[in-house]
N, C-alpha and C. Protein backbone atom coordinates (compact mmCIF):
# COMPACT_ATOMS: atom_id res chain seq x y z
N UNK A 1 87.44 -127.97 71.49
CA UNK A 1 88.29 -128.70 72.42
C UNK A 1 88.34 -130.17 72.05
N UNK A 2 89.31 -130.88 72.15
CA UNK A 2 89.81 -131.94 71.65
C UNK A 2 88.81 -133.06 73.41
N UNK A 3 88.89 -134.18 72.93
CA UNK A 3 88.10 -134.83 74.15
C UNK A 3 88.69 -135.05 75.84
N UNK A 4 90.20 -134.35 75.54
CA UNK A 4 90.58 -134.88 76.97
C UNK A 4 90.26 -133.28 77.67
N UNK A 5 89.76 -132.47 76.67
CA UNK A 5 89.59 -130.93 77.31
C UNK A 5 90.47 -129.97 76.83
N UNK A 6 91.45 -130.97 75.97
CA UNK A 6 93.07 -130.16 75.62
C UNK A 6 92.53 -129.58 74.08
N UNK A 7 93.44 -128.71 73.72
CA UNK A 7 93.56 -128.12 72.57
C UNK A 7 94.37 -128.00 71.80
N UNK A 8 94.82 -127.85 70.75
CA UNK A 8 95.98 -128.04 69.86
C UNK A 8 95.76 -126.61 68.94
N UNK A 9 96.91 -125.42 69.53
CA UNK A 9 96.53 -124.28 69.20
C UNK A 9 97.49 -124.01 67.86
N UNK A 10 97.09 -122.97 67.12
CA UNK A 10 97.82 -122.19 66.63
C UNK A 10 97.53 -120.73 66.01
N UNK A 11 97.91 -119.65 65.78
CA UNK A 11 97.52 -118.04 65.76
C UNK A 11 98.02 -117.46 64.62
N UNK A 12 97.24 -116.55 64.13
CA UNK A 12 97.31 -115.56 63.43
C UNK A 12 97.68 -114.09 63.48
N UNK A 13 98.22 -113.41 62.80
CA UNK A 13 98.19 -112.08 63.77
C UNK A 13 98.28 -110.90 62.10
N UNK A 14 97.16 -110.30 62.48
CA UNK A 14 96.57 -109.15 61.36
C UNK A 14 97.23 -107.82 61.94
N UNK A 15 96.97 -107.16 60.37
CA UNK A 15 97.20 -105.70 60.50
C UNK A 15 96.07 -104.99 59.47
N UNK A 16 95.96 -104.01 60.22
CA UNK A 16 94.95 -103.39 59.65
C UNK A 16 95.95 -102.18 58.51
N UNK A 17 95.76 -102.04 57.28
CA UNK A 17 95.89 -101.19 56.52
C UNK A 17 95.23 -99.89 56.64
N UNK A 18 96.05 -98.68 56.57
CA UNK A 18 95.59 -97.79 56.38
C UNK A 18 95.05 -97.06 55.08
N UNK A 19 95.16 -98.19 53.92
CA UNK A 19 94.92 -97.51 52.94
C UNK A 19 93.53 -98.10 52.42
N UNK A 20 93.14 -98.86 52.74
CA UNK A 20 91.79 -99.55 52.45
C UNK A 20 90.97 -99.98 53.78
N UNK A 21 91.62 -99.83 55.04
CA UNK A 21 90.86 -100.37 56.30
C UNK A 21 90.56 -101.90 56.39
N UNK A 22 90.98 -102.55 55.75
CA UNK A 22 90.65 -103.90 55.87
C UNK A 22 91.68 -105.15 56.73
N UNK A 23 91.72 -106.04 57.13
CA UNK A 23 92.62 -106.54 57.98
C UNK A 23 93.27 -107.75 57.04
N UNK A 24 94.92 -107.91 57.16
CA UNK A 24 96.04 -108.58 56.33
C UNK A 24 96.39 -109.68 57.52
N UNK A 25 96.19 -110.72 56.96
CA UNK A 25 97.59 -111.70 57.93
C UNK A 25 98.96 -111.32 57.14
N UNK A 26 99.65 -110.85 58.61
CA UNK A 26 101.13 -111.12 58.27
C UNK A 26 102.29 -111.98 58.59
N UNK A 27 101.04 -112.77 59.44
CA UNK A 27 101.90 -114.38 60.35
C UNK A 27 100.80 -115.26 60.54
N UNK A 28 101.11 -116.66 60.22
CA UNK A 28 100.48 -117.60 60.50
C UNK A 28 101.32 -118.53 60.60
N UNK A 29 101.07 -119.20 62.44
CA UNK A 29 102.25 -119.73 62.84
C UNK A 29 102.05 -121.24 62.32
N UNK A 30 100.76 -121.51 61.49
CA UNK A 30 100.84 -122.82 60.97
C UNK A 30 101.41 -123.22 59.85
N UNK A 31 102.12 -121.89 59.09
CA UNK A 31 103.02 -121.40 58.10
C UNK A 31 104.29 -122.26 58.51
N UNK A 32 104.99 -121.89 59.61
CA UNK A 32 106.09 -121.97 60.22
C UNK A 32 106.78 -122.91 61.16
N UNK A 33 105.22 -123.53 61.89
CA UNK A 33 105.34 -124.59 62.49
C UNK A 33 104.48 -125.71 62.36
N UNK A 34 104.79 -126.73 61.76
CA UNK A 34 103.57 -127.48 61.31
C UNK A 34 103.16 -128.56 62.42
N UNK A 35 104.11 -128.86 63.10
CA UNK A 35 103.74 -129.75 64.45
C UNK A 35 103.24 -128.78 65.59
N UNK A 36 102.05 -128.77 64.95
CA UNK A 36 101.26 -128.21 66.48
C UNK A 36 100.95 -128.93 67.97
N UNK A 37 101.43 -128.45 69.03
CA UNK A 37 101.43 -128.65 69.99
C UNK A 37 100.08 -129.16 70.80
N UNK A 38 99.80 -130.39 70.91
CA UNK A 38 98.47 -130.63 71.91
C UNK A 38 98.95 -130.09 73.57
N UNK A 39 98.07 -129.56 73.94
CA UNK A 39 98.00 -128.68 75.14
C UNK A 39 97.12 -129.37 76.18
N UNK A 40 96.62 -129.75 77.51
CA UNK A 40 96.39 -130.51 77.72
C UNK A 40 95.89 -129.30 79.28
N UNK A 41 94.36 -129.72 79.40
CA UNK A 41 93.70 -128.95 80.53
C UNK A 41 94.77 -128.53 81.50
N UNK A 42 95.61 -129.78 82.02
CA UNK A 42 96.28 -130.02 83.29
C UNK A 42 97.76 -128.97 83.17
N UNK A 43 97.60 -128.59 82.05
CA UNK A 43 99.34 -128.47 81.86
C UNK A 43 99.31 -126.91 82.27
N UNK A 44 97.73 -125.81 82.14
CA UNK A 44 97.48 -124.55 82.68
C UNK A 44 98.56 -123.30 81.75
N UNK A 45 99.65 -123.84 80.79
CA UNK A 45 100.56 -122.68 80.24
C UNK A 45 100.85 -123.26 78.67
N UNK A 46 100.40 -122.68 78.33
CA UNK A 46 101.04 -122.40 76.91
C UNK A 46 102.32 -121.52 75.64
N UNK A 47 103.28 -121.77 75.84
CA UNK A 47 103.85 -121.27 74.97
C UNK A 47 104.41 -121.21 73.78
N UNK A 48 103.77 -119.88 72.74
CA UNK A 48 104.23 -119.85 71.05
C UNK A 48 105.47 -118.92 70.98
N UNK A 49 105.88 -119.25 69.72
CA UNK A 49 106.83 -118.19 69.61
C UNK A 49 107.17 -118.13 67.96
N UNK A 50 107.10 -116.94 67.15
CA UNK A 50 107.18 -116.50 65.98
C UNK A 50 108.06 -117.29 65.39
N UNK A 51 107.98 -117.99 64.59
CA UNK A 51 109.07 -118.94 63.81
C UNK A 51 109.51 -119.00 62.44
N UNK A 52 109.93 -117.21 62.38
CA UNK A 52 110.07 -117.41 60.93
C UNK A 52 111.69 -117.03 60.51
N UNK A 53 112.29 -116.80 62.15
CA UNK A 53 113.52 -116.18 62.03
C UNK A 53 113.79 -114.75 62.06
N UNK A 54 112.62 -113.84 61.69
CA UNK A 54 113.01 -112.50 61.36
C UNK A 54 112.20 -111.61 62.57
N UNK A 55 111.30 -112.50 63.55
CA UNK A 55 109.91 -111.59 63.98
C UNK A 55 108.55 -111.09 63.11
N UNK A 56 107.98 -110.44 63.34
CA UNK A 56 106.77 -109.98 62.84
C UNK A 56 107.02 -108.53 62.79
N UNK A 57 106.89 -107.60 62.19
CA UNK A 57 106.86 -106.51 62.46
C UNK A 57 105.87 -105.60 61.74
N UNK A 58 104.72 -105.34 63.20
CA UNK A 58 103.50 -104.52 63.02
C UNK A 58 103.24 -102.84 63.54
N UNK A 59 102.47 -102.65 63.25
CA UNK A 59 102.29 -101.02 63.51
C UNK A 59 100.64 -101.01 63.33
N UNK A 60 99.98 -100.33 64.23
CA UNK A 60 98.52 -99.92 63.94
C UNK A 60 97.84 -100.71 64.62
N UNK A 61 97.25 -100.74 64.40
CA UNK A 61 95.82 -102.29 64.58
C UNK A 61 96.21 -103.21 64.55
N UNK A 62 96.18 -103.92 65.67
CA UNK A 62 97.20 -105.37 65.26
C UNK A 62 95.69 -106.37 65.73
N UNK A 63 95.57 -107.25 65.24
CA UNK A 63 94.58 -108.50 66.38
C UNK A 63 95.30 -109.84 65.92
N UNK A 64 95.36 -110.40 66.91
CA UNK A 64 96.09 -111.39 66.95
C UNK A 64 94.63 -112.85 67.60
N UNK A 65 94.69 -113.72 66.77
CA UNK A 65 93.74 -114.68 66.49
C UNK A 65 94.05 -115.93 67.10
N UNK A 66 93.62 -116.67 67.81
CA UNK A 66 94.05 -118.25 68.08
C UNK A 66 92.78 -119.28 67.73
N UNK A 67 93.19 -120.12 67.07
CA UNK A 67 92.43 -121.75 66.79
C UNK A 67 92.60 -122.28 67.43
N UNK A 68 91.72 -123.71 67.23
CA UNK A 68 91.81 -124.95 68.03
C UNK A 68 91.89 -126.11 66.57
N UNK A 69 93.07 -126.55 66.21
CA UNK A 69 93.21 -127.40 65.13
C UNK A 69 92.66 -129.06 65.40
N UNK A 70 91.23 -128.88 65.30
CA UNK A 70 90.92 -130.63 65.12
C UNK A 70 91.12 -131.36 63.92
N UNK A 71 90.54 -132.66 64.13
CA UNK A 71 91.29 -133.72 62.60
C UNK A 71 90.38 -132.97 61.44
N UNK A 72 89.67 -132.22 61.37
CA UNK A 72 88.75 -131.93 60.23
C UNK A 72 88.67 -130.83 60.31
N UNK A 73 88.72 -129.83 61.17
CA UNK A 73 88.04 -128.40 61.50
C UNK A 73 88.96 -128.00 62.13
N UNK A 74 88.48 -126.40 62.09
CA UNK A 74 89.52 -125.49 62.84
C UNK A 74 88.20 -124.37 63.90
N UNK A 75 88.64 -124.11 65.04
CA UNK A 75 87.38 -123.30 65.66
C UNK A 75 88.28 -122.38 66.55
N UNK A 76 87.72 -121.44 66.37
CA UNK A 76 88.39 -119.84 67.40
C UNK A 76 88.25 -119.94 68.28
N UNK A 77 89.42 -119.58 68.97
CA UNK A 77 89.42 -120.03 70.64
C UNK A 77 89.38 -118.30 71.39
N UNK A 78 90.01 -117.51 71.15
CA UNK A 78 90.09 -115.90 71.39
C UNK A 78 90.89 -115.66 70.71
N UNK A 79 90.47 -114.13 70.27
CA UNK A 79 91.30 -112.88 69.75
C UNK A 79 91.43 -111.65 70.53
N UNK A 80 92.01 -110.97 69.77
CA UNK A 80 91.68 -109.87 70.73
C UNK A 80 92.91 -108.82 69.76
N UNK A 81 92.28 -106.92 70.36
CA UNK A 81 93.09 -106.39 69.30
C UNK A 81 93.69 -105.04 70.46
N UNK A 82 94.77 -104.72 69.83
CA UNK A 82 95.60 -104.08 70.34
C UNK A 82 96.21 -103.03 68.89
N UNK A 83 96.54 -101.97 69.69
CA UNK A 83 97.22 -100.58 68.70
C UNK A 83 98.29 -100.50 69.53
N UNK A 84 99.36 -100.16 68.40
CA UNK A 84 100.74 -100.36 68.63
C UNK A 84 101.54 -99.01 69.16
N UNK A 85 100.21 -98.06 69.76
CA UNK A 85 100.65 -96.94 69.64
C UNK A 85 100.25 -97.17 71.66
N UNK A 86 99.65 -98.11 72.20
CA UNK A 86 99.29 -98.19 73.25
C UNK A 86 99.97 -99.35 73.66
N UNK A 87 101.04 -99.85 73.07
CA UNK A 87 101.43 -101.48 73.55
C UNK A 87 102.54 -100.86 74.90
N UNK A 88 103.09 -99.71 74.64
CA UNK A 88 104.18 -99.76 76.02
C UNK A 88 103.26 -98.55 77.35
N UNK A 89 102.35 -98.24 76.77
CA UNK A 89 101.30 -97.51 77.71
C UNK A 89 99.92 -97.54 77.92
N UNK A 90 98.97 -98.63 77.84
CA UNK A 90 97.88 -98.77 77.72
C UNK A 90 96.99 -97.84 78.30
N UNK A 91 95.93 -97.00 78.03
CA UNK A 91 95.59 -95.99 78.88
C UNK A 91 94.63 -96.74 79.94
N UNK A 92 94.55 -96.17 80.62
CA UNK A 92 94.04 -97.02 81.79
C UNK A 92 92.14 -97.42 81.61
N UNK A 93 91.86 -96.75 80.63
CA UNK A 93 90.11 -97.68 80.26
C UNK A 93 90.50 -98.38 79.62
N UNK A 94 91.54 -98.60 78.95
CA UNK A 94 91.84 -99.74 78.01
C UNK A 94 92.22 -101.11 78.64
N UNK A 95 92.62 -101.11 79.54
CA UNK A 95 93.32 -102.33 80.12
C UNK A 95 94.97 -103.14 79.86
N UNK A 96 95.15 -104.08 79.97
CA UNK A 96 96.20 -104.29 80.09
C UNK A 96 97.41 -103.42 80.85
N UNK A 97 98.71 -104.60 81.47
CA UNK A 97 99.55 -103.81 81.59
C UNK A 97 100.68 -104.07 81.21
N UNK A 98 100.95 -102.79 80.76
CA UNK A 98 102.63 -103.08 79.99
C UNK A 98 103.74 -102.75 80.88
N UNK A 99 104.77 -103.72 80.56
CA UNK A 99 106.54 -103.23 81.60
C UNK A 99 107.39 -103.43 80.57
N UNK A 100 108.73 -102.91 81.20
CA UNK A 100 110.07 -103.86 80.15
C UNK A 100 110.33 -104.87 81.08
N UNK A 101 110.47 -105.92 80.28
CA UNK A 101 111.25 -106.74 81.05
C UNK A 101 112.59 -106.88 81.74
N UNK A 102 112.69 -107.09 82.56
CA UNK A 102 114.04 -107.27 83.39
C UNK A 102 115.19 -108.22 82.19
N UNK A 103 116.56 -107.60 82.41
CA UNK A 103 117.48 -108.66 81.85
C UNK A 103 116.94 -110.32 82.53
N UNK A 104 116.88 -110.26 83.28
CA UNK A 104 117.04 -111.80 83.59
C UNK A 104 115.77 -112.47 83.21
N UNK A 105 114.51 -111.91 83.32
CA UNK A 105 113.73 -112.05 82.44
C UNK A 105 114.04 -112.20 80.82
N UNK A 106 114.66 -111.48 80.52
CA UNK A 106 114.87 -111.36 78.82
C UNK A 106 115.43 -112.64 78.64
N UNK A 107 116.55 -112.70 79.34
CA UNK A 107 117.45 -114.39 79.02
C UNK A 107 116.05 -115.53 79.55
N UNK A 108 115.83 -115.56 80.26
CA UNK A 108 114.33 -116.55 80.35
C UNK A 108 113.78 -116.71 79.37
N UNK A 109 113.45 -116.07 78.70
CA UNK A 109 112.66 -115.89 77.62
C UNK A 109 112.90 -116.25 76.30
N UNK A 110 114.28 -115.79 76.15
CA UNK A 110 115.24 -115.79 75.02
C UNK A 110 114.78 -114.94 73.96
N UNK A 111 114.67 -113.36 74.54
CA UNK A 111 114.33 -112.58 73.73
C UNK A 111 115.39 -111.46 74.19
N UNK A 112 115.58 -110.22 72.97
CA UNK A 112 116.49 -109.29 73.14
C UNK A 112 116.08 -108.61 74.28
N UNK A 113 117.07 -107.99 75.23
CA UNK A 113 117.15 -107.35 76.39
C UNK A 113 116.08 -105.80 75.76
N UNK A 114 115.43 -105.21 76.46
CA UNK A 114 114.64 -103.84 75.72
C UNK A 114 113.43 -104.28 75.46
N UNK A 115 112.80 -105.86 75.84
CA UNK A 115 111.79 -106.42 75.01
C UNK A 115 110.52 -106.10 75.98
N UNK A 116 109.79 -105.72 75.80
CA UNK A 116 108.63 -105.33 76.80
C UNK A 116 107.72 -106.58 76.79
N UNK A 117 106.41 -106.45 77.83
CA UNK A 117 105.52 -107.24 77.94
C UNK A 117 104.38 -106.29 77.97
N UNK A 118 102.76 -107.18 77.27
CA UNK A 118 101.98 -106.70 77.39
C UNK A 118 101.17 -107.85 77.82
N UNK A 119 100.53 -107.38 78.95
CA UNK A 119 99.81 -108.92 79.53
C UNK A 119 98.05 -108.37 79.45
N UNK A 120 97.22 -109.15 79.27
CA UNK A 120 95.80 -109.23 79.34
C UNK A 120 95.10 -109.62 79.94
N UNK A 121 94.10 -109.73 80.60
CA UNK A 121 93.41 -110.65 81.77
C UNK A 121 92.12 -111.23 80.89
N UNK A 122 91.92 -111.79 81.39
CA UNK A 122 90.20 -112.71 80.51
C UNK A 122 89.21 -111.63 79.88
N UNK A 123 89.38 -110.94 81.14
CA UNK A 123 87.80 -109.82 80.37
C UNK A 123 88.34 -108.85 79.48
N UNK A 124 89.77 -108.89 78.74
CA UNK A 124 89.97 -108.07 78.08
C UNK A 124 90.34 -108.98 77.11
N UNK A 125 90.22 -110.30 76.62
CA UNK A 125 90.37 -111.27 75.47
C UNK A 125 88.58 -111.44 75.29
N UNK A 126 88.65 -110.91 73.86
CA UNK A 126 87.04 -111.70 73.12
C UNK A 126 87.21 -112.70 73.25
N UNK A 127 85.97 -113.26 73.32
CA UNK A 127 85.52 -114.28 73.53
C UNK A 127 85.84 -115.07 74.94
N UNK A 128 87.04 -115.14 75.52
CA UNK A 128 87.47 -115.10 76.93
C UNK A 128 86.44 -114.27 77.66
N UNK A 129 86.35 -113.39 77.36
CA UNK A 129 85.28 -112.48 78.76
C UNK A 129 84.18 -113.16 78.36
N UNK A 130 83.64 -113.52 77.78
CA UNK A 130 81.93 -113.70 77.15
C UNK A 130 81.78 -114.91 78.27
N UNK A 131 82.97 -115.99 78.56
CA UNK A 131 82.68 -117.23 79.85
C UNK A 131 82.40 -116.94 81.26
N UNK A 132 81.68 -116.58 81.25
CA UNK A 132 81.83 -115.49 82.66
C UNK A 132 81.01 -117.34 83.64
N UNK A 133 80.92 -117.67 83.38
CA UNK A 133 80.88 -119.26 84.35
C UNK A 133 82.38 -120.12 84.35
N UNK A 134 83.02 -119.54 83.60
CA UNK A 134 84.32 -120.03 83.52
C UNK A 134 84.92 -121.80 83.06
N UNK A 135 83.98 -122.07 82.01
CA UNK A 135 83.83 -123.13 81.62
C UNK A 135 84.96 -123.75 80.56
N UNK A 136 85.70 -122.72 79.49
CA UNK A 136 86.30 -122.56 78.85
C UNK A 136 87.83 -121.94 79.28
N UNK A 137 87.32 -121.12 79.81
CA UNK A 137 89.05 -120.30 80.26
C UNK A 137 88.35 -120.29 81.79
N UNK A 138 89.43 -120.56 82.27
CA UNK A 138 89.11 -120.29 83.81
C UNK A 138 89.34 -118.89 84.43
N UNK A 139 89.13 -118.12 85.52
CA UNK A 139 89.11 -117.65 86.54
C UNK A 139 89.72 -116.18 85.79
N UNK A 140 91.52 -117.06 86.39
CA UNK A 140 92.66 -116.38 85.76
C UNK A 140 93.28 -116.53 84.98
N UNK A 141 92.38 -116.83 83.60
CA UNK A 141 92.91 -116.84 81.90
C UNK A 141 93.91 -115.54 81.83
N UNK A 142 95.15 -115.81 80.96
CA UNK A 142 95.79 -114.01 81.12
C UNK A 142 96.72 -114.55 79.56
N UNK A 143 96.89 -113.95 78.76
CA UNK A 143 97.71 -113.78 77.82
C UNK A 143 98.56 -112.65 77.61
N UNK A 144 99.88 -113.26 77.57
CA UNK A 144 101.00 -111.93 77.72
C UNK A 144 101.90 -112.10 76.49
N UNK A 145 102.59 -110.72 75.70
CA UNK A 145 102.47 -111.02 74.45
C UNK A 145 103.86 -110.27 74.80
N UNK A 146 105.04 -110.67 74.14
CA UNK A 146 106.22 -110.09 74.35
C UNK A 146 106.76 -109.38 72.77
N UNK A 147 106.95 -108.09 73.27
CA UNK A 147 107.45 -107.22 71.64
C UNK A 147 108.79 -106.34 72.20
N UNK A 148 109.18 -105.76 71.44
CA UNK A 148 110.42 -105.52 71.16
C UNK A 148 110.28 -104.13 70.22
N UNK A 149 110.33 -102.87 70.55
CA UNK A 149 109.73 -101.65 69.86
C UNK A 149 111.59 -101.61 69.00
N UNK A 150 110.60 -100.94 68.09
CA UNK A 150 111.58 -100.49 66.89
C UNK A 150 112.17 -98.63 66.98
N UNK A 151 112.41 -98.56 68.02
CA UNK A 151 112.81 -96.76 67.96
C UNK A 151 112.96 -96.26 66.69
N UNK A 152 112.35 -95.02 65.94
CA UNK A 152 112.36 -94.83 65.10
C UNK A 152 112.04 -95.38 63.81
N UNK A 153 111.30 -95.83 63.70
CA UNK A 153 111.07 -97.10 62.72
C UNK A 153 109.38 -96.76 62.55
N UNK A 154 108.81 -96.93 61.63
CA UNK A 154 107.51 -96.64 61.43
C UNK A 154 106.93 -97.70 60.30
N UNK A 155 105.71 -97.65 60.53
CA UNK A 155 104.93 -98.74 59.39
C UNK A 155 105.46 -99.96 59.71
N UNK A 156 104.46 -101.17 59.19
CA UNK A 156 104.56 -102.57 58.91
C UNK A 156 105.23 -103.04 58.27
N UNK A 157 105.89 -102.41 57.13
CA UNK A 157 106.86 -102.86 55.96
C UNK A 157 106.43 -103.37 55.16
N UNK A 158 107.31 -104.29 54.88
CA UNK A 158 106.75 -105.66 53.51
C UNK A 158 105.83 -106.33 53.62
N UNK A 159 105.68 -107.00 54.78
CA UNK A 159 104.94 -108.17 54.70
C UNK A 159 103.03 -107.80 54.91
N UNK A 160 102.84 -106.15 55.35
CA UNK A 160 101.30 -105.53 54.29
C UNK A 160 101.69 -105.41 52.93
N UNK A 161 102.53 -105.00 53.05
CA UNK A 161 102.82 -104.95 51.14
C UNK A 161 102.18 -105.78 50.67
N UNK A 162 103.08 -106.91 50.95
CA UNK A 162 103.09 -108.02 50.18
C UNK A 162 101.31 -108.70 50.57
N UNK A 163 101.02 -108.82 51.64
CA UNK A 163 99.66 -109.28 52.29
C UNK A 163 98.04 -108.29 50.99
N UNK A 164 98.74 -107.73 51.11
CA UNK A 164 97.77 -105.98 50.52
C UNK A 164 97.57 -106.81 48.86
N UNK A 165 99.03 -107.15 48.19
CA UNK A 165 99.50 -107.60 46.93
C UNK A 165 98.43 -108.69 46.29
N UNK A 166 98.74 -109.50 47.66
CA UNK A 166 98.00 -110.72 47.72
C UNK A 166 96.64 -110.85 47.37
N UNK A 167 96.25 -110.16 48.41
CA UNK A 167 94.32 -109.95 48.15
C UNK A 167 94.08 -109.52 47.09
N UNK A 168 94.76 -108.29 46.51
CA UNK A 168 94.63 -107.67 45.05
C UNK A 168 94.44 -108.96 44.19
N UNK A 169 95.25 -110.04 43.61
CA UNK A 169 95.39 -110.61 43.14
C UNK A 169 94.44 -111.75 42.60
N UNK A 170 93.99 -111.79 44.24
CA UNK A 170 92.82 -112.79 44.01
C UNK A 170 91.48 -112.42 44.21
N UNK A 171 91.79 -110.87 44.06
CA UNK A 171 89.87 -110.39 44.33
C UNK A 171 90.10 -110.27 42.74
């Protein structure tokens, strides 16, 4: 945390391969947006949004990562992981809850109409649940993650490809 309590975030978001089990970034929003946003105790809401023009498009194991970008260092603020096979039905030991969003919601948002929500509460974000004095995330910490299912459409595509390519390269 930066000294006024605020944070200056930005996220990652992995996929797990099925062909080696190991986890790929296929977005890093510090890729895309280089003016990161200082966030500020008082302000209580944060909002990111994928900036690469095309979306992200995952399947499987997804965990999605957030920092805290100081002048020298970078430190994990929560992650947390989700399967893409439970994002529009979470079973109920799992937590979270998923809806579609309403049109008028969707235009709020400025996302395509069909776009669902998956929201989280504290004790279901690592490291979020571990504050149980509530020192860090308060009370009612909640992260809600808006996707957009691909009917018929399967796998991650290119960008494990290409992520998969990558590591090859430099192991």
């Amino acid at each position: 945390c930066d000294s006024d309590g605020g944070c200056d975030p930005f996220y990652g978001i992995y996929v797990v391969s099925e062909k080696d089990h190991e986890k790929y970034q296929v977005y890093a929003s510090k890729d895309h947006d280089k003016n990161i946003q200082h966030v500020k105790p008082s302000e209580q809401k944060w909002e990111g949004q994928v900036k690469n023009g095309e979306g992200v498009r995952v399947a499987g194991d997804i965990m999605i990562e957030f920092w805290d970008q100081d002048m020298f260092s970078s430190e994990r603020i929560f992650f947390f992981w989700v399967h893409s096979n439970f994002m529009h039905r979470p079973p109920s030991e799992m937590g979270g809850v998923a809806r579609r969003l309403t049109p008028d919601e969707c235009s709020k948002h400025e996302v395509p109409e069909g776009t669902w929500s998956l929201l989280l509460s504290k004790h279901e974000i690592d490291q979020a649940a571990r504050d149980k004095k509530h020192i860090a995330f308060d009370r009612g910490f909640q992260f809600e993650i808006f996707f957009e299912p691909l009917e018929g459409e399967f796998g991650t595509g290119k960008r494990l490809e290409q992520a998969e390519t990558a590591a090859q390269l430099k192991g």
